[in-house]
N, C-alpha and C. Protein backbone atom coordinates (compact mmCIF):
# COMPACT_ATOMS: atom_id res chain seq x y z
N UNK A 1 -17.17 18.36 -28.88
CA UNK A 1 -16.39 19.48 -28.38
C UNK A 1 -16.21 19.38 -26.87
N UNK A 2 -17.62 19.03 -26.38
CA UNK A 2 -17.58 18.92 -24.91
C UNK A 2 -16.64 18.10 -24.19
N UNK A 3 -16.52 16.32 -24.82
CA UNK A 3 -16.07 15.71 -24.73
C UNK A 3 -14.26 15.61 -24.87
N UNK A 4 -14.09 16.19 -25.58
CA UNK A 4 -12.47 16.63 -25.67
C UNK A 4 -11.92 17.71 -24.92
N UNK A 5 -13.17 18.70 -24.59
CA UNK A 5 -12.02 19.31 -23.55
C UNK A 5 -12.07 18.65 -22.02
N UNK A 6 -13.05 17.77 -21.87
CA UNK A 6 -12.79 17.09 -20.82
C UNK A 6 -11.76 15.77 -20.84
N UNK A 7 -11.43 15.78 -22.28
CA UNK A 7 -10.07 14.54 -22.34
C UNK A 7 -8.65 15.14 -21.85
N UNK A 8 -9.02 16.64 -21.64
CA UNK A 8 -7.83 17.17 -21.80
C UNK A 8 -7.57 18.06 -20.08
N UNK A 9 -8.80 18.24 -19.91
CA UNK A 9 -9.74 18.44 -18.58
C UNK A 9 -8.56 17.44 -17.30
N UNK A 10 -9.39 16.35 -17.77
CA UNK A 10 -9.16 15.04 -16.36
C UNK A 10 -7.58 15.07 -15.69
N UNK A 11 -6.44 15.00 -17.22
CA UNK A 11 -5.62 14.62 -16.65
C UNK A 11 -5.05 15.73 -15.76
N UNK A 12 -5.18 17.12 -16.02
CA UNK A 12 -4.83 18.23 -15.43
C UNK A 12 -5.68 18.14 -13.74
N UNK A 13 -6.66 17.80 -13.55
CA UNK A 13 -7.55 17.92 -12.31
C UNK A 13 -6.72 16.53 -11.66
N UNK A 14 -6.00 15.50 -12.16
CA UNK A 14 -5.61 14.18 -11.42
C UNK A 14 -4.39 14.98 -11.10
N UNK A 15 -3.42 15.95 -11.81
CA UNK A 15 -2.10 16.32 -11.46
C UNK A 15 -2.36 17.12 -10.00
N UNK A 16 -3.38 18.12 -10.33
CA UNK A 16 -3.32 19.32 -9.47
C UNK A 16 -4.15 18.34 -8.12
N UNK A 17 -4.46 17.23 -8.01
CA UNK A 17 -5.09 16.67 -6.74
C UNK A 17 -3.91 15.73 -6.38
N UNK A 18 -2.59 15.66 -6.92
CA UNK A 18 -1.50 14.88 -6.31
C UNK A 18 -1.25 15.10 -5.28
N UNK A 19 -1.11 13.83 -4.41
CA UNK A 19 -0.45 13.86 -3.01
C UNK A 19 0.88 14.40 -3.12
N UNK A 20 1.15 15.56 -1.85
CA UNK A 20 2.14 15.70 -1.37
C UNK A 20 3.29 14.54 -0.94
N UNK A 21 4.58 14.57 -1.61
CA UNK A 21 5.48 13.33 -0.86
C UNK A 21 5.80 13.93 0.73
N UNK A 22 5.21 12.14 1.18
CA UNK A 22 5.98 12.16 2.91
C UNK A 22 7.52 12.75 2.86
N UNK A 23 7.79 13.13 3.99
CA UNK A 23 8.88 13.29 4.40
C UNK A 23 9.28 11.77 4.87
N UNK A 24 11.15 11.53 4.78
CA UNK A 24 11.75 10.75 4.66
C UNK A 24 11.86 10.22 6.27
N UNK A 25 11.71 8.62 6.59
CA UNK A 25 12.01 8.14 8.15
C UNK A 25 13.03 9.22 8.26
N UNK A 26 13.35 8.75 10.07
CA UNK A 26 14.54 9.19 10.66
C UNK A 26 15.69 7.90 9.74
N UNK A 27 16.75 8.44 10.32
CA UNK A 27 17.80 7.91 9.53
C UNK A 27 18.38 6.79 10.09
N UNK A 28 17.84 7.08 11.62
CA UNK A 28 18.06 5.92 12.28
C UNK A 28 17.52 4.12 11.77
N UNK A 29 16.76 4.46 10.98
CA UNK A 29 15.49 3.37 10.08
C UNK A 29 16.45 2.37 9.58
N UNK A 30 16.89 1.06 9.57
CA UNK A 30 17.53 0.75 8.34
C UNK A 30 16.82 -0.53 7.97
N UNK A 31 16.15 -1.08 8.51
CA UNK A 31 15.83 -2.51 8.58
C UNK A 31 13.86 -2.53 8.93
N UNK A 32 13.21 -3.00 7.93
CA UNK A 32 11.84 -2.70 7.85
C UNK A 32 10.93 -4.12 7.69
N UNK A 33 10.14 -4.68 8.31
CA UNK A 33 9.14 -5.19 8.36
C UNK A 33 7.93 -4.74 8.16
N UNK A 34 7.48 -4.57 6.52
CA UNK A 34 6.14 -4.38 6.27
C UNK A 34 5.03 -5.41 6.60
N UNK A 35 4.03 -4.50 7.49
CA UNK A 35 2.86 -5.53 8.10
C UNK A 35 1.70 -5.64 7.06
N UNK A 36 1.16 -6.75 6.93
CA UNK A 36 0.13 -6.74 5.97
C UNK A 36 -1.09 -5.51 6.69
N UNK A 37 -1.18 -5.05 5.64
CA UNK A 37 -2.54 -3.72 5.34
C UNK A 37 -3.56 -4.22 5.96
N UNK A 38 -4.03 -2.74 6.27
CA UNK A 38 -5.33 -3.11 7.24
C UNK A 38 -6.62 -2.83 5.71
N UNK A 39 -7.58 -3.14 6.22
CA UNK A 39 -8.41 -2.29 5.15
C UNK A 39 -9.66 -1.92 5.50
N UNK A 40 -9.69 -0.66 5.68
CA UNK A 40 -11.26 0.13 6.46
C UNK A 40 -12.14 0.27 5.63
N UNK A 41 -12.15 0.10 4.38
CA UNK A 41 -12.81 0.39 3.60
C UNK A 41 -14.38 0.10 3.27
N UNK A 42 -14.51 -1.57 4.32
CA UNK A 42 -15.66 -1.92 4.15
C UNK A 42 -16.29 -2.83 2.66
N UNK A 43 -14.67 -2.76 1.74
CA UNK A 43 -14.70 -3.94 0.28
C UNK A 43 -13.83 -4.89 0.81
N UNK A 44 -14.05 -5.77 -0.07
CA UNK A 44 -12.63 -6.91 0.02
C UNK A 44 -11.63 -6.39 -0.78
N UNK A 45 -11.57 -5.61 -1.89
CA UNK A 45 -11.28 -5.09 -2.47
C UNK A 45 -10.11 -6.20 -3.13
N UNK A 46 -10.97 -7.06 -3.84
CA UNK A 46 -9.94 -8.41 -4.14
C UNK A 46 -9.32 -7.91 -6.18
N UNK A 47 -7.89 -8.53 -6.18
CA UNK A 47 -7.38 -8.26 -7.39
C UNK A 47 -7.66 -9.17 -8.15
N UNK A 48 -7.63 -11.03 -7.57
CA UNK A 48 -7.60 -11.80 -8.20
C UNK A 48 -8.72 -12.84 -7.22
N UNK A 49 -9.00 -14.26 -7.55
CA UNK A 49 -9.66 -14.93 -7.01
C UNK A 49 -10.82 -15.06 -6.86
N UNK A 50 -11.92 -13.72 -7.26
CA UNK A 50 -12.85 -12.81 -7.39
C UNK A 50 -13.90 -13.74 -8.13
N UNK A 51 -13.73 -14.83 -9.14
CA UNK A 51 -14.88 -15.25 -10.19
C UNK A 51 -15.07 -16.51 -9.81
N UNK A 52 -16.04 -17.36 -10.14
CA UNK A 52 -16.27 -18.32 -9.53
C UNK A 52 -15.39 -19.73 -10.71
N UNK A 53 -14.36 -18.64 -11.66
CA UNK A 53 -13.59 -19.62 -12.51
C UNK A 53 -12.58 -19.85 -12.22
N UNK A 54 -12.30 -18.24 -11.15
CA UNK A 54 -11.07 -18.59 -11.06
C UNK A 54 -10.94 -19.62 -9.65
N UNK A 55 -12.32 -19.38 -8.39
CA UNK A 55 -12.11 -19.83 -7.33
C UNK A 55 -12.06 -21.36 -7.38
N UNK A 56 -13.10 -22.08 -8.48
CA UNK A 56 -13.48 -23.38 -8.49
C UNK A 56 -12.71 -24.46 -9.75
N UNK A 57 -12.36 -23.14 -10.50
CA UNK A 57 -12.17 -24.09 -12.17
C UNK A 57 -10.35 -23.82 -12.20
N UNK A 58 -9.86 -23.12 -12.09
CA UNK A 58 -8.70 -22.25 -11.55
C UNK A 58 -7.85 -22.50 -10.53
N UNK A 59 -8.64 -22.86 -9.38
CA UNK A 59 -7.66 -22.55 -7.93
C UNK A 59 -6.97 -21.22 -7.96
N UNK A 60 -7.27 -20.47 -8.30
CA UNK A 60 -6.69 -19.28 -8.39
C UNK A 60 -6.69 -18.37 -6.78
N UNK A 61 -5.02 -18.51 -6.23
CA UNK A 61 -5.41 -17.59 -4.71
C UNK A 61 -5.97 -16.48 -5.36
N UNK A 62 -6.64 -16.42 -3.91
CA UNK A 62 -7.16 -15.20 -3.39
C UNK A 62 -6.12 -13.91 -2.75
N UNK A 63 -6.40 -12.77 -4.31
CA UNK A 63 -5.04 -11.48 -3.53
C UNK A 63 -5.87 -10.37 -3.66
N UNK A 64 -5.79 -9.47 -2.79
CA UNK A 64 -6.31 -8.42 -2.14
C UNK A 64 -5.47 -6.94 -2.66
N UNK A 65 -6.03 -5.70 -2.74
CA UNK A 65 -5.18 -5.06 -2.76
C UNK A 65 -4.36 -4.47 -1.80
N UNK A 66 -4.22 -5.34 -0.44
CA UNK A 66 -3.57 -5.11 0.81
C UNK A 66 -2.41 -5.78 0.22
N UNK A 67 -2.42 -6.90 -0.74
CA UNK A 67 -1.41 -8.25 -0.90
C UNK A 67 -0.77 -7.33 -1.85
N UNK A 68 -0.92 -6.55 -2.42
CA UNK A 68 -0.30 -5.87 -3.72
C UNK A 68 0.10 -4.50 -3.46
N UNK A 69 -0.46 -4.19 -2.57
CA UNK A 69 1.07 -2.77 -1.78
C UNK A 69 1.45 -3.04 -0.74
N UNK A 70 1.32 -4.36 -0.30
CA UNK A 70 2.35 -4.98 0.79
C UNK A 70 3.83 -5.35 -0.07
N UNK A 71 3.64 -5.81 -1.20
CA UNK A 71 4.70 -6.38 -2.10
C UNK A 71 5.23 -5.23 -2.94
N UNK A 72 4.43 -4.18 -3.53
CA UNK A 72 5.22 -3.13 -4.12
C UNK A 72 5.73 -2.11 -2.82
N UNK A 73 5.46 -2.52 -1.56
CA UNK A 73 6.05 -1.42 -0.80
C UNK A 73 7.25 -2.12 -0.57
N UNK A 74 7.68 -3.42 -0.54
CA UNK A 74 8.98 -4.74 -0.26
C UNK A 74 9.79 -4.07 -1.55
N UNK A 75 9.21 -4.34 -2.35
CA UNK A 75 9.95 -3.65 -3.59
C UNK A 75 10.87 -2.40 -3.55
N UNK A 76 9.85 -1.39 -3.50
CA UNK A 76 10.19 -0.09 -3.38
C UNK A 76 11.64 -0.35 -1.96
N UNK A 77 11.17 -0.27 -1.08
CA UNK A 77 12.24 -0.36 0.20
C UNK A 77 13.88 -0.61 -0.21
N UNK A 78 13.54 -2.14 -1.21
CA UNK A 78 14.71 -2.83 -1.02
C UNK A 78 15.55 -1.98 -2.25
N UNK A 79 14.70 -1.36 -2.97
CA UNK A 79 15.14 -0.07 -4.13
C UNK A 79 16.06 1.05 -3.82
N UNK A 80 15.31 1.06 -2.25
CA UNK A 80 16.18 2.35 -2.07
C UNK A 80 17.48 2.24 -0.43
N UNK A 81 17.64 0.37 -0.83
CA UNK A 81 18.42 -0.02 -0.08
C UNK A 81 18.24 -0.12 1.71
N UNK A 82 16.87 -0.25 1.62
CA UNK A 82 16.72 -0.65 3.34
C UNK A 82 16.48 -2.19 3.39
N UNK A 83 16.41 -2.85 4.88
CA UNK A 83 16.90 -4.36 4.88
C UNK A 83 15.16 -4.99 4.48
N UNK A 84 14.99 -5.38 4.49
CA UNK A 84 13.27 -5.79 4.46
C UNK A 84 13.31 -6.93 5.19
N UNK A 85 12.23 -6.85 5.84
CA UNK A 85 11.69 -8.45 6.42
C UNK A 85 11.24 -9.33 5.58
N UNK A 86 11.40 -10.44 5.05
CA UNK A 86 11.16 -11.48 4.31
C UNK A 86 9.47 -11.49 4.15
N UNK A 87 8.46 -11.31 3.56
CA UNK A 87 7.07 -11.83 3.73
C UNK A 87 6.76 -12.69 4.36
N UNK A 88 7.65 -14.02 4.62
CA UNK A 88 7.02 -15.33 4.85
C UNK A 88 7.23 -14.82 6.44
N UNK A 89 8.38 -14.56 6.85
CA UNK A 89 8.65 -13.96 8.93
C UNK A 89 7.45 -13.46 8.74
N UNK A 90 7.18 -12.09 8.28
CA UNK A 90 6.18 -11.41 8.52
C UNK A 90 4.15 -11.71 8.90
N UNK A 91 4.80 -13.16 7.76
CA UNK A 91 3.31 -14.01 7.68
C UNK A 91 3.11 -14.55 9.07
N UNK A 92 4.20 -15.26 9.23
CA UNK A 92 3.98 -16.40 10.48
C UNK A 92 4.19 -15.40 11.79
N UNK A 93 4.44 -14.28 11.58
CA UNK A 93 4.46 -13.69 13.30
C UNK A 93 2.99 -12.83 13.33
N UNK A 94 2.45 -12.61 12.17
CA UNK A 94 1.23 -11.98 12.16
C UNK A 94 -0.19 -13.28 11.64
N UNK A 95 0.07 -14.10 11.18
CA UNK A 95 -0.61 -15.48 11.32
C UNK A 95 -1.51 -14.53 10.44
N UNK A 96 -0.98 -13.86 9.31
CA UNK A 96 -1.71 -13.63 8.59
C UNK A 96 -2.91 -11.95 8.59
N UNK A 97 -3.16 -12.15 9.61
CA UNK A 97 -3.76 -11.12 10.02
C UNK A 97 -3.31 -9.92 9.69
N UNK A 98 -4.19 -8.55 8.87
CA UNK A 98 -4.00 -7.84 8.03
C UNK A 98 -4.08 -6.82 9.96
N UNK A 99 -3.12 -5.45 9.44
CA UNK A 99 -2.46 -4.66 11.01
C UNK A 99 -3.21 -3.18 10.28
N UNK A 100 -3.97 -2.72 10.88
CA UNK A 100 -4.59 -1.10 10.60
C UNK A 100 -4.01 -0.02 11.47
N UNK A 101 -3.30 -0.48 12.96
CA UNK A 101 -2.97 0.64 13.51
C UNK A 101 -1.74 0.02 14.43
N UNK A 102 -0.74 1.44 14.65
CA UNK A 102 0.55 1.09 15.44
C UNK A 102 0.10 0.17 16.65
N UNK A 103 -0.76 0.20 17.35
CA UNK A 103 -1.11 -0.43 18.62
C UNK A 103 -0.98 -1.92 18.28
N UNK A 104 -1.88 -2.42 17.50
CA UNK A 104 -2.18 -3.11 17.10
C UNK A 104 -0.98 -4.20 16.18
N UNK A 105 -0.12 -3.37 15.52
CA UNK A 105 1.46 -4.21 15.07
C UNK A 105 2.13 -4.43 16.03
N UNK A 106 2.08 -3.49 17.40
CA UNK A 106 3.14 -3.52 18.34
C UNK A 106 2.48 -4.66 18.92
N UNK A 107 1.32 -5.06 19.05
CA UNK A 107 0.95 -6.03 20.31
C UNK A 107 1.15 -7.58 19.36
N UNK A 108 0.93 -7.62 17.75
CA UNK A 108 1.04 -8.48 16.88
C UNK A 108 2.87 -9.00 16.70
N UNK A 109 3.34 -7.90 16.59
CA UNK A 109 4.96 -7.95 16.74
C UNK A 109 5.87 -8.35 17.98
N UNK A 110 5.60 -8.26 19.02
CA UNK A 110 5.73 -8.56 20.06
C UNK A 110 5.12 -9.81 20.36
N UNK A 111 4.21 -10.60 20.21
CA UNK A 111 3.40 -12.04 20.03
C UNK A 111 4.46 -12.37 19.54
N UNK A 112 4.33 -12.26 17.77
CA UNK A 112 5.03 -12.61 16.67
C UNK A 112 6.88 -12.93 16.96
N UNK A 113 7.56 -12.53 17.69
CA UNK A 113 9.01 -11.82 18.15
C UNK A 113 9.52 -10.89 16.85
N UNK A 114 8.27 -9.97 16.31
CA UNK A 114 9.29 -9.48 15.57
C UNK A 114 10.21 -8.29 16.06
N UNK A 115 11.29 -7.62 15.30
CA UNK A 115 11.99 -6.50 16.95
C UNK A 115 12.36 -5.72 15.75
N UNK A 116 11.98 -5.74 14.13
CA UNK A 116 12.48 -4.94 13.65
C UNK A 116 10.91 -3.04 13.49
N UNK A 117 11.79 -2.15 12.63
CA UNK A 117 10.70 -1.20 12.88
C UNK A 117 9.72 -1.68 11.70
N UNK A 118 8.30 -1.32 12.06
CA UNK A 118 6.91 -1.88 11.29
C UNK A 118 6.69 -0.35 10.83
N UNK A 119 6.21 -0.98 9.10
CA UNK A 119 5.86 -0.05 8.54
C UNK A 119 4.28 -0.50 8.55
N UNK A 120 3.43 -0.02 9.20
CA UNK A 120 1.99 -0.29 8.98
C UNK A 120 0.89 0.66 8.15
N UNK A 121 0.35 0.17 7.44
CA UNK A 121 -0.82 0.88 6.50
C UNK A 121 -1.65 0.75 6.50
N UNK A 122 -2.84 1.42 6.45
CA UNK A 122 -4.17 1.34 6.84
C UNK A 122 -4.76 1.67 5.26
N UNK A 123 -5.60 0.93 4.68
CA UNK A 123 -6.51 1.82 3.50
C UNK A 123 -7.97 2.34 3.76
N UNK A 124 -7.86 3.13 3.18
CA UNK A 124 -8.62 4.09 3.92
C UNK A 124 -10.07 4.37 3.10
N UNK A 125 -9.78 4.59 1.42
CA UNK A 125 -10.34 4.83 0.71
C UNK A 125 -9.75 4.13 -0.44
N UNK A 126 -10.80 3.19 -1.59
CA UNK A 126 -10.03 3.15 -2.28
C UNK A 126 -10.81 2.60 -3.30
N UNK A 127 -11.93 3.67 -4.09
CA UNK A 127 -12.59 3.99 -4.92
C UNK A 127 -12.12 4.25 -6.48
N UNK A 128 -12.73 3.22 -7.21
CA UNK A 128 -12.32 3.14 -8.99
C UNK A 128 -13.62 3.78 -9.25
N UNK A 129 -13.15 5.24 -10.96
CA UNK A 129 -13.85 5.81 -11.38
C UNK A 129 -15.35 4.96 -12.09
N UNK A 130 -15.43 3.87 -12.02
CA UNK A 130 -16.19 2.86 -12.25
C UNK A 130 -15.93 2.12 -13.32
N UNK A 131 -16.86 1.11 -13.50
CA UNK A 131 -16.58 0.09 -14.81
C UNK A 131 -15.48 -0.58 -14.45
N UNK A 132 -15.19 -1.45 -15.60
CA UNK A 132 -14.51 -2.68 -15.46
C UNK A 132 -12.56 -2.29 -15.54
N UNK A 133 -12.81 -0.91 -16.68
CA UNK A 133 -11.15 -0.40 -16.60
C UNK A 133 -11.42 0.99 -16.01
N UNK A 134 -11.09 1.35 -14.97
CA UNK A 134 -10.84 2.63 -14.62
C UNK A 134 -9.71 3.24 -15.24
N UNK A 135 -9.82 4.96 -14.78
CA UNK A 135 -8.94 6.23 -15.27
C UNK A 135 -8.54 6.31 -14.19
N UNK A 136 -9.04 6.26 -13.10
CA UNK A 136 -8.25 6.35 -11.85
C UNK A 136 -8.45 5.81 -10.45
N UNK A 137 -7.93 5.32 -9.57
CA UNK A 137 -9.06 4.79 -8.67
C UNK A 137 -8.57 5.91 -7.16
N UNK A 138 -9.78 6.32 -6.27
CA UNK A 138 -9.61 7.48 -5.78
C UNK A 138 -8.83 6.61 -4.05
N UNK A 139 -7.32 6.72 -3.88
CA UNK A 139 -6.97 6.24 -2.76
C UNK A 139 -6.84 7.41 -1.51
N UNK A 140 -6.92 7.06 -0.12
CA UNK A 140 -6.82 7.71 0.91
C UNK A 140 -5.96 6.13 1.65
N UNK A 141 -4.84 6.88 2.27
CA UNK A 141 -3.97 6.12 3.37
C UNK A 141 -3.96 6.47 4.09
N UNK A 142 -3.39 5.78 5.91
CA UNK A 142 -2.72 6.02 6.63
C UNK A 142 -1.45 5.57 7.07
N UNK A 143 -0.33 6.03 6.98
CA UNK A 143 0.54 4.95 7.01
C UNK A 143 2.02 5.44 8.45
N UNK A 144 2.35 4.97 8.90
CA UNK A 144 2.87 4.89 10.47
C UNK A 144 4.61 3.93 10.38
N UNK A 145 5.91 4.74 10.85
CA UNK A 145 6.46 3.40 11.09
C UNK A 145 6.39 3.45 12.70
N UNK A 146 6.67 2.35 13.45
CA UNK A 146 6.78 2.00 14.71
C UNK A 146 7.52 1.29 14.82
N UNK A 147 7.89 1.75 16.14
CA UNK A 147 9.21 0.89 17.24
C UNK A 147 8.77 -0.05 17.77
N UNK A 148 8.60 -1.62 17.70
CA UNK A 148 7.94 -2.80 18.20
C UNK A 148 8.91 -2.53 19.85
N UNK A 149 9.73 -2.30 19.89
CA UNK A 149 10.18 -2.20 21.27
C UNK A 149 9.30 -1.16 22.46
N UNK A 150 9.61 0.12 21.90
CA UNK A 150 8.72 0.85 22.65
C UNK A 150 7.46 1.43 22.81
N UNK A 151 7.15 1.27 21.23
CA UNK A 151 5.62 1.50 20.40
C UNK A 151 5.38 2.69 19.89
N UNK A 152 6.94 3.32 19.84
CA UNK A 152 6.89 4.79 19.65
C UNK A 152 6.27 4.85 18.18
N UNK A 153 5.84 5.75 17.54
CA UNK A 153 5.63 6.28 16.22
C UNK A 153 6.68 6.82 15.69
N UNK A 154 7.26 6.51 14.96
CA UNK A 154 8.58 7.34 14.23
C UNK A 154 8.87 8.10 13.75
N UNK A 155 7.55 8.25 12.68
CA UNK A 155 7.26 8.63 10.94
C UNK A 155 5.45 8.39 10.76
N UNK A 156 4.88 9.12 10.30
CA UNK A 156 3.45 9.10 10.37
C UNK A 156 3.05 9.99 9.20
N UNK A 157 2.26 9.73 8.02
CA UNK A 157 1.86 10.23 7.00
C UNK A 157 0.42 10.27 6.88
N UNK A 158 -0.44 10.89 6.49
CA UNK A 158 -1.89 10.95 5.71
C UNK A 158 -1.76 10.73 4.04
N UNK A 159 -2.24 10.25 3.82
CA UNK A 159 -2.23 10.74 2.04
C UNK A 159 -4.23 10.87 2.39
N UNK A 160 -4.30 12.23 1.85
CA UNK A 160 -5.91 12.45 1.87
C UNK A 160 -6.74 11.87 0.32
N UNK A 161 -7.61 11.49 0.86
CA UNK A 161 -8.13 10.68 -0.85
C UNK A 161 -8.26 11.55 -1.89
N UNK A 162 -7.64 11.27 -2.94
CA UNK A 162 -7.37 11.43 -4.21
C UNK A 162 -6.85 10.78 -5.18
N UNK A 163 -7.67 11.61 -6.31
CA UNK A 163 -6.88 10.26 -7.67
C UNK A 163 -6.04 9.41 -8.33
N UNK A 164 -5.61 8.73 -7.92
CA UNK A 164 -4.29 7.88 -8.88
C UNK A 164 -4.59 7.48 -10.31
N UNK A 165 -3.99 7.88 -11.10
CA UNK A 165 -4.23 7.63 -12.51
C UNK A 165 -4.07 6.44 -12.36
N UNK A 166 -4.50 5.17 -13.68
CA UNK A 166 -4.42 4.04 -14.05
C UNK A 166 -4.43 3.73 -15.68
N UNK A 167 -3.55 4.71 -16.16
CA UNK A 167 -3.59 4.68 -18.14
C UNK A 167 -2.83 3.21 -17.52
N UNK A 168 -3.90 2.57 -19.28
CA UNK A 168 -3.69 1.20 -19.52
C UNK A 168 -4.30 0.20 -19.09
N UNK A 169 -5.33 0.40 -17.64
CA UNK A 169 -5.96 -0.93 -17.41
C UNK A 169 -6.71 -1.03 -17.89
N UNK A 170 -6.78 -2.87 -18.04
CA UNK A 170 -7.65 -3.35 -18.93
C UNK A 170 -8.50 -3.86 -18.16
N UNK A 171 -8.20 -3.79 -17.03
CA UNK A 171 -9.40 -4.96 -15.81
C UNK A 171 -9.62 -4.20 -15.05
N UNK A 172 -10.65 -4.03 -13.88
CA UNK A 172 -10.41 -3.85 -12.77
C UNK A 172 -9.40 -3.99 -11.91
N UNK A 173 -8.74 -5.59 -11.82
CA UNK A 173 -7.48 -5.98 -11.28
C UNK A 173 -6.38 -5.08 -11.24
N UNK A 174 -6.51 -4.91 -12.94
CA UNK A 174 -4.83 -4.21 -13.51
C UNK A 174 -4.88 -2.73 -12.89
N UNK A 175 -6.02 -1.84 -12.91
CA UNK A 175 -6.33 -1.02 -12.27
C UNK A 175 -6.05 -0.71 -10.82
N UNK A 176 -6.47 -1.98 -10.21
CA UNK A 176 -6.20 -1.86 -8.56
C UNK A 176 -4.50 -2.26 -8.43
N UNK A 177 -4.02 -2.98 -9.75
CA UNK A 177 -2.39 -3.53 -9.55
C UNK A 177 -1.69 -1.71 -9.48
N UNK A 178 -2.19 -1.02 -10.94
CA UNK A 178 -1.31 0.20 -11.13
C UNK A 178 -1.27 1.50 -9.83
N UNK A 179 -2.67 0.86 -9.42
CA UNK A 179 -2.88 2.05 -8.50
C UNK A 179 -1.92 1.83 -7.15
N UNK A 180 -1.64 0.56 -7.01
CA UNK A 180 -1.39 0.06 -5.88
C UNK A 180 0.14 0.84 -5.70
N UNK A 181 0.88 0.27 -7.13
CA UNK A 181 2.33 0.26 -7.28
C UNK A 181 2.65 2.19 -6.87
N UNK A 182 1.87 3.10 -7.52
CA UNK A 182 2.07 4.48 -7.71
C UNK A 182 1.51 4.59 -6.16
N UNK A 183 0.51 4.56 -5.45
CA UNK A 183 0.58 4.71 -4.01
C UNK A 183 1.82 4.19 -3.20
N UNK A 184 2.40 2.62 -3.40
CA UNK A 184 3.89 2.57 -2.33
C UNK A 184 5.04 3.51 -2.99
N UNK A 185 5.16 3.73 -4.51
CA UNK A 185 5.98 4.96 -4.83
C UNK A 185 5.85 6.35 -4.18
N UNK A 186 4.46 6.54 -4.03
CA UNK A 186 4.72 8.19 -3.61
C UNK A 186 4.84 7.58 -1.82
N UNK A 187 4.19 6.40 -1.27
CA UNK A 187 4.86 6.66 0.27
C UNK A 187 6.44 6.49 0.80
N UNK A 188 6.66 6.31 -0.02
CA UNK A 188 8.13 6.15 -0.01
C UNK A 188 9.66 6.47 -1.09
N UNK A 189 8.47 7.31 -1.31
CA UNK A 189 9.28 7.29 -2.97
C UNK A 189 10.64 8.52 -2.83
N UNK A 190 10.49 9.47 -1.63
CA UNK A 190 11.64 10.18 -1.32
C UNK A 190 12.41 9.30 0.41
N UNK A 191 12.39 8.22 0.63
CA UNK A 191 13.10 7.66 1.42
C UNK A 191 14.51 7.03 0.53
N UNK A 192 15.73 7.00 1.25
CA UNK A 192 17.04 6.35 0.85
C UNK A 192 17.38 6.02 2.05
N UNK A 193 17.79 4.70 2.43
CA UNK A 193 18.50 3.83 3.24
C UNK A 193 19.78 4.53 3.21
N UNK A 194 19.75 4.52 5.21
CA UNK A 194 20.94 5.93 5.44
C UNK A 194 22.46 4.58 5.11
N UNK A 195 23.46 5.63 5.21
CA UNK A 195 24.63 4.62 4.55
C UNK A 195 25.59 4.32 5.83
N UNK A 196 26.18 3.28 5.75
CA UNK A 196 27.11 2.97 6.94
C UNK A 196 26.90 1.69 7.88
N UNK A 197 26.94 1.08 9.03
CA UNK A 197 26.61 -0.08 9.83
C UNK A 197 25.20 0.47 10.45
């Protein structure tokens, strides 16, 4: 008895702890260079590469869940028609190096020559209900765009930690994949690429 009303419990307590959607860039925005994720978290918080079958028997890269809402946030963007920076520019002007704060992209972007605006993300929190398939894993962001020219801040969001559902994973991985995808949806998920030159 106990057990079922908490089946029925969870999903209602994951709705009512949903992040608020950011408000949309300025409109001035059209053209975006996502910087690889910082991650405060203090895990590696790795998706893949993780076993010693996949590192040695495998060759299996090594991807992070910085590597997997760096790519569903490329996604999302080019969805809602803004220009994206290619990953690979982005790689070689940041030599890889994962960006946690505007200061820090502007001085990397400027090295780098990049001149478009940086969307930078910080993870903050990013806790699975445990075991091997989580129900939800508990994320906290920070996420910033900036002007590599002047270093202004543009657009600046919190998402405060809370639950992201994950119906369906079967791994840990798939877990940190679903969670990943539904966090770059809600940071961007009310932005549209303004229309015109």
């Amino acid at each position: 008895m106990m057990s079922r009303a908490l089946t029925y419990l969870l999903p209602a307590l994951l709705l009512a702890c949903a992040a608020p959607t950011p408000d949309p860039p300025p409109s001035t925005v059209r053209t975006i260079a996502v910087m690889p994720p910082g991650n405060r978290t203090g895990d590696g918080l790795l998706v893949t590469g993780t076993s010693l079958l996949e590192k040695y028997a495998f060759d299996t890269a090594r991807t992070t869940v910085g590597d997997v809402l760096a790519a569903e946030l490329r996604m999302q963007l080019a969805r809602r028609g803004f220009a994206v920076v290619r990953p690979d520019v982005v790689q070689e002007a940041t030599q890889g190096r994962a960006v946690g704060s505007p200061d820090a992209a502007v001085e990397i972007a400027r090295h780098g020559h990049l001149t478009e605006t940086l969307l930078v993300v910080a993870i903050e929190q990013w806790e699975p209900n445990g075991g091997t398939n989580p129900d939800f894993v508990i994320v906290a962001l920070e996420a910033s765009l900036v002007d590599p020219g002047t270093g202004a801040v543009l657009w600046h969001t919190h998402r405060r930690a809370s639950p992201i559902p994950t119906p369906g994973s079967v791994t840990l991985a798939s877990g940190y994949e679903i969670a990943a995808a539904k966090a770059a949806e809600e940071l961007v998920g009310s932005w549209q690429a303004p229309a015109g030159p």
